[in-house]
Protein backbone atom coordinates (compact mmCIF):
# COMPACT_ATOMS: atom_id res chain seq x y z
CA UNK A 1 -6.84 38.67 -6.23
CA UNK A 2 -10.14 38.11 -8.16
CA UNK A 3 -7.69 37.33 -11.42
CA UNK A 4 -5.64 35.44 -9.78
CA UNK A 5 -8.38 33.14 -8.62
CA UNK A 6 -9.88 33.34 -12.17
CA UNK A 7 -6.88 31.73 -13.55
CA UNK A 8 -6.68 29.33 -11.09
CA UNK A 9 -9.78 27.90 -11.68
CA UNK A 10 -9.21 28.11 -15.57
CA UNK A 11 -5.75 25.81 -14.67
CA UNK A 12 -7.65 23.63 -12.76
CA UNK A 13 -9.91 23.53 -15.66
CA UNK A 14 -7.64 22.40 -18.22
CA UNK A 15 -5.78 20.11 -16.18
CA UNK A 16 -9.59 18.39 -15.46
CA UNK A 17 -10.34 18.22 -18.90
CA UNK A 18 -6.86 17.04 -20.01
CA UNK A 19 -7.19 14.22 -17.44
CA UNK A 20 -10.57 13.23 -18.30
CA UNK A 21 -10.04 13.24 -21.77
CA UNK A 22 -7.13 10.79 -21.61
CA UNK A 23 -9.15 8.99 -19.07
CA UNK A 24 -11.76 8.63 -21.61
CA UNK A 25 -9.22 7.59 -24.69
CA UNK A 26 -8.09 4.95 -22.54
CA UNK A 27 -11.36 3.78 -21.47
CA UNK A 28 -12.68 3.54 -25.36
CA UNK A 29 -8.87 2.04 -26.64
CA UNK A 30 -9.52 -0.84 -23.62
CA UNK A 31 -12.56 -1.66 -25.02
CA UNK A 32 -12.06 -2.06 -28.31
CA UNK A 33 -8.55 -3.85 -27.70
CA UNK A 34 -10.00 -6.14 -25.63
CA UNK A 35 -14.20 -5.94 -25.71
CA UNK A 36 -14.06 -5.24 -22.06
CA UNK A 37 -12.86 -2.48 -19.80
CA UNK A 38 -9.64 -3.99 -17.72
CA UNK A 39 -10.98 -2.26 -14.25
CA UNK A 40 -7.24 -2.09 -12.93
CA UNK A 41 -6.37 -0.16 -16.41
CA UNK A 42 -9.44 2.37 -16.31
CA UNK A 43 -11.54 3.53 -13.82
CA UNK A 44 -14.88 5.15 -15.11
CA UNK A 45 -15.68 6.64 -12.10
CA UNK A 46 -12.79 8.31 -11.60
CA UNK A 47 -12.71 9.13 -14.90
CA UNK A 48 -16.51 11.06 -14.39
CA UNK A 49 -15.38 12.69 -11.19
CA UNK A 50 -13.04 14.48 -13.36
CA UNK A 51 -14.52 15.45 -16.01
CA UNK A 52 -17.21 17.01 -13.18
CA UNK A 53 -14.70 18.83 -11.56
CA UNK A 54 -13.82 20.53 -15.42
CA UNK A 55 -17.09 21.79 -15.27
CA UNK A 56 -16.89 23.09 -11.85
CA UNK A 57 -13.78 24.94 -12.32
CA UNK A 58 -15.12 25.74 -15.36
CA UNK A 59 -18.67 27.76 -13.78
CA UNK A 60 -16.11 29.45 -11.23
CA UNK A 61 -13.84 30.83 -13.96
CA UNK A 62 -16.94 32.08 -15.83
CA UNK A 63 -18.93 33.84 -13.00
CA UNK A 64 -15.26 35.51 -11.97
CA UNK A 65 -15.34 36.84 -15.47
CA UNK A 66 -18.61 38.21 -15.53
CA UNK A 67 -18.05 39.75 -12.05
CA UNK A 68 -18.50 43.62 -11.25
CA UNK A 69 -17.66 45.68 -8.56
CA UNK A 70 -21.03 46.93 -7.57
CA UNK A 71 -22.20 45.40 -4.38
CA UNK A 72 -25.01 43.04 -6.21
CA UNK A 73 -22.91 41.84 -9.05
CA UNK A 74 -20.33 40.84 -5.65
CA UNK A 75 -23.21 38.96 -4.12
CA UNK A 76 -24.27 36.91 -6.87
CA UNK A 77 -20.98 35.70 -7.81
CA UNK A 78 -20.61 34.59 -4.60
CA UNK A 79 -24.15 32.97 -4.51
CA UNK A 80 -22.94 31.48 -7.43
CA UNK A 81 -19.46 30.42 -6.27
CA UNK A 82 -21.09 28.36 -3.27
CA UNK A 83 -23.52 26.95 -5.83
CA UNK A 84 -21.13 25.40 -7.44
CA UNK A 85 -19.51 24.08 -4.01
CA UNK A 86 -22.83 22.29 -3.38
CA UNK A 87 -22.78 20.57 -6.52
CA UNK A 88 -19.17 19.55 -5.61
CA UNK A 89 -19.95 18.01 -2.74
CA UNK A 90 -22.91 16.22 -4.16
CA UNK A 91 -20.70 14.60 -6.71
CA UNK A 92 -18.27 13.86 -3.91
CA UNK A 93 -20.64 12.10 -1.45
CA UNK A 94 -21.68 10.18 -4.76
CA UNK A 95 -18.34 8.95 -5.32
CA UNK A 96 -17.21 8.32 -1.81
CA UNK A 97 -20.36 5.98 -1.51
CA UNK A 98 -19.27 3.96 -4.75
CA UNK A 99 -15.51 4.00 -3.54
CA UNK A 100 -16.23 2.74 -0.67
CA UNK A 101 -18.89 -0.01 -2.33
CA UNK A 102 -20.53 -0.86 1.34
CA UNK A 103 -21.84 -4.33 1.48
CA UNK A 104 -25.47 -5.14 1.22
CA UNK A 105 -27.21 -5.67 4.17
CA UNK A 106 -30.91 -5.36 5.63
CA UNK A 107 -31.85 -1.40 7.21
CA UNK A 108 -34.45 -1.30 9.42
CA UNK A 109 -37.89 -0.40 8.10
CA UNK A 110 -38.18 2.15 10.90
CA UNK A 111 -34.56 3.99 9.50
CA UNK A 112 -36.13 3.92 6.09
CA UNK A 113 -39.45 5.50 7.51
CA UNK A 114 -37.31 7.90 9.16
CA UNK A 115 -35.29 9.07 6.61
CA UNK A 116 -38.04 9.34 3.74
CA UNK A 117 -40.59 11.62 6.02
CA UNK A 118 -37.37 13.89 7.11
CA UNK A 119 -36.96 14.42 3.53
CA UNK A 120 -40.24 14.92 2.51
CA UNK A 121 -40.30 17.79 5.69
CA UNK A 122 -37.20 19.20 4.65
CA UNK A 123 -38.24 19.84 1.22
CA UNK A 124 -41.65 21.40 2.69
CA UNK A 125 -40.15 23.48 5.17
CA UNK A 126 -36.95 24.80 2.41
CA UNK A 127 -39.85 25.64 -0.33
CA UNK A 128 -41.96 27.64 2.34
CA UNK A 129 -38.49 29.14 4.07
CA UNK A 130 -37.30 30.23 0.50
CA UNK A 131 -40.22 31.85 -0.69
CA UNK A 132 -41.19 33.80 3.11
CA UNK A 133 -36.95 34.76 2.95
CA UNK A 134 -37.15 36.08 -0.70
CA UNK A 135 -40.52 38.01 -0.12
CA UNK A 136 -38.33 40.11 2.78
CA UNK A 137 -35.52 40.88 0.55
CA UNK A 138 -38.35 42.33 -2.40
CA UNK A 139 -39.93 44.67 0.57
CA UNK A 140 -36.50 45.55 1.26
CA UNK A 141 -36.36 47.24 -2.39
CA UNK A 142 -35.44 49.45 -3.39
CA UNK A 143 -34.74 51.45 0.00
CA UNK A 144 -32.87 49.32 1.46
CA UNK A 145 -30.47 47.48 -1.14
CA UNK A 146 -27.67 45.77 1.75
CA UNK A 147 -30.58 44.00 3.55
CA UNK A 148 -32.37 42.98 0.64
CA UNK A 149 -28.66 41.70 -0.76
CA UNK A 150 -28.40 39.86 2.79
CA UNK A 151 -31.90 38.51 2.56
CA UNK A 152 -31.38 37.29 -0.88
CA UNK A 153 -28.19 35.70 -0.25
CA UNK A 154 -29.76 34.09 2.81
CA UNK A 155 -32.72 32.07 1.05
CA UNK A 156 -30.35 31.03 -1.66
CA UNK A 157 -28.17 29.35 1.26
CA UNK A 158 -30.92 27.70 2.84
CA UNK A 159 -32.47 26.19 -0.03
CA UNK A 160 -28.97 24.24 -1.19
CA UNK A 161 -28.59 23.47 2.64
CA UNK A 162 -32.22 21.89 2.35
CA UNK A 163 -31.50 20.17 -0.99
CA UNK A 164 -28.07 19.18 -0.02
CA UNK A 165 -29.40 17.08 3.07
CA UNK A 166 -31.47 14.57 1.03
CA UNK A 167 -28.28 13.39 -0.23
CA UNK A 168 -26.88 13.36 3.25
CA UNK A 169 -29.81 10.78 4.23
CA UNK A 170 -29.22 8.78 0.83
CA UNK A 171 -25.41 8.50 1.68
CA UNK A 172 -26.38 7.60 5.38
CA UNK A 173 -28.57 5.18 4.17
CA UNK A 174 -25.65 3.53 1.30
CA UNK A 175 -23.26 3.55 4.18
CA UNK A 176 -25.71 1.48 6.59
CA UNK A 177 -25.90 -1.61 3.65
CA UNK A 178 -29.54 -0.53 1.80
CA UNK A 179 -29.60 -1.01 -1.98
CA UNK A 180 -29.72 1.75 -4.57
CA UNK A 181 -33.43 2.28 -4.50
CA UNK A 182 -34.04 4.74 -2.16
CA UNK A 183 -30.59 6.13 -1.47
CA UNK A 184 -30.95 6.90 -5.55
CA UNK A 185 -34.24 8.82 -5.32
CA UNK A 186 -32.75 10.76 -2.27
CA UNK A 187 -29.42 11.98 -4.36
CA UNK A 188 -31.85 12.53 -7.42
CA UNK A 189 -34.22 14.41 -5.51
CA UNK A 190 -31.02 16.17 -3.65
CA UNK A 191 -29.80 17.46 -7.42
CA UNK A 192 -32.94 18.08 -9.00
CA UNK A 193 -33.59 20.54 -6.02
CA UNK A 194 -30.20 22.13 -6.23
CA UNK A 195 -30.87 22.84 -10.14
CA UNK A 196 -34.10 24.02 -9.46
CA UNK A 197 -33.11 26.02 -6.59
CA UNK A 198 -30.41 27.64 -8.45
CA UNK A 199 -29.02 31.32 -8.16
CA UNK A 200 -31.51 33.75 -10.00
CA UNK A 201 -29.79 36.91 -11.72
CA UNK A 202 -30.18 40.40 -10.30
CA UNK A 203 -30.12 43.22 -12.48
CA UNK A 204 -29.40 46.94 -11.32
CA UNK A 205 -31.27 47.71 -7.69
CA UNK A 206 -34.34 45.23 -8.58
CA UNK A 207 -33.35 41.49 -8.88
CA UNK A 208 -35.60 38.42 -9.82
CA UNK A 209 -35.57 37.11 -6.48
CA UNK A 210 -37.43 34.12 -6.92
């Protein structure tokens, strides 16, 4: 099953690339035909989008290759797998919000003051969450390796959930007419987090948990 899903993802790969690298000729023989890109001929955000989900498929075909059969090796490549989901549908809430191009229109200062302070305590509260979750699953070791494993696995979820909702607010705040300048910081902040909050690698019974 795992190699079956491992060449899936290494299709899906290809076909990604493939698409995004015509995409791309087409976008560069447009310009330099006609000094401008014909928008019904090429579409560079579509274009993007694919070429992101080639390096999705990508990550999933090379943590399925590096997987193991002990019970850790399992949990990080499926800490790893859901990583790469988030990132997904980071890229995906980014490119529904420039599909759909809202119009411009004036938010409410109180909706903006909202928004930015539940940010600001959801980062707080996923930094302190992580870091109390991870400290259980190092006591856990290296008696007790399945709750340490379900610990681990636990504070890696919560922090993308965390990061993953700043975006949420920034696409809330797109789809309700505001401009790019705080919607933008919120999907920045949303993908610095969920690179910074990345899976860590465990080795053997003892794992860098933090």
């Amino acid at each position: 099953m795992k190699s079956v899903a491992r060449y899936a993802a290494l299709a899906m790969a290809v076909l990604s690339g493939i698409t995004f690298l015509g995409g791309s000729l087409r976008y560069l023989a447009t310009y330099y035909t006609h000094h401008r890109v014909a928008p019904s001929t090429v579409r560079p955000l579509d274009t993007l989008f694919t070429g992101v989900a080639c390096l999705g498929f990508g990550r999933v075909y090379q943590v399925l290759g590096r997987s193991k059969p002990d019970t850790i090796s399992k949990t990080q490549t499926e800490i790893d797998i859901v990583h790469v989901g988030f990132l997904s549908a980071w890229f995906c809430l980014l490119f529904m919000v420039q599909t759909m191009n809202p119009p411009v229109r004036s938010v409410s200062a109180w909706v903006l003051a909202v928004l930015v302070f539940a940010s600001v305590y959801l980062v707080l509260v996923g930094f302190v969450t992580r870091k109390k979750i991870f400290r259980r699953s190092a006591e856990a070791l290296p008696g007790d390796l399945p709750k340490a494993l379900r610990f681990w696995k636990s504070a890696h979820v919560i922090g993308f959930v965390y990061a993953m909702n700043l975006a949420l607010f920034g696409f809330v705040l797109k789809f309700l007419g505001s401009n790019w300048l705080v919607p933008g910081i919120l999907f920045g902040l949303s993908l610095g987090f969920l690179l910074l909050w990345r899976p860590r690698q465990m080795a053997g019974s003892s794992a860098q948990l933090a």
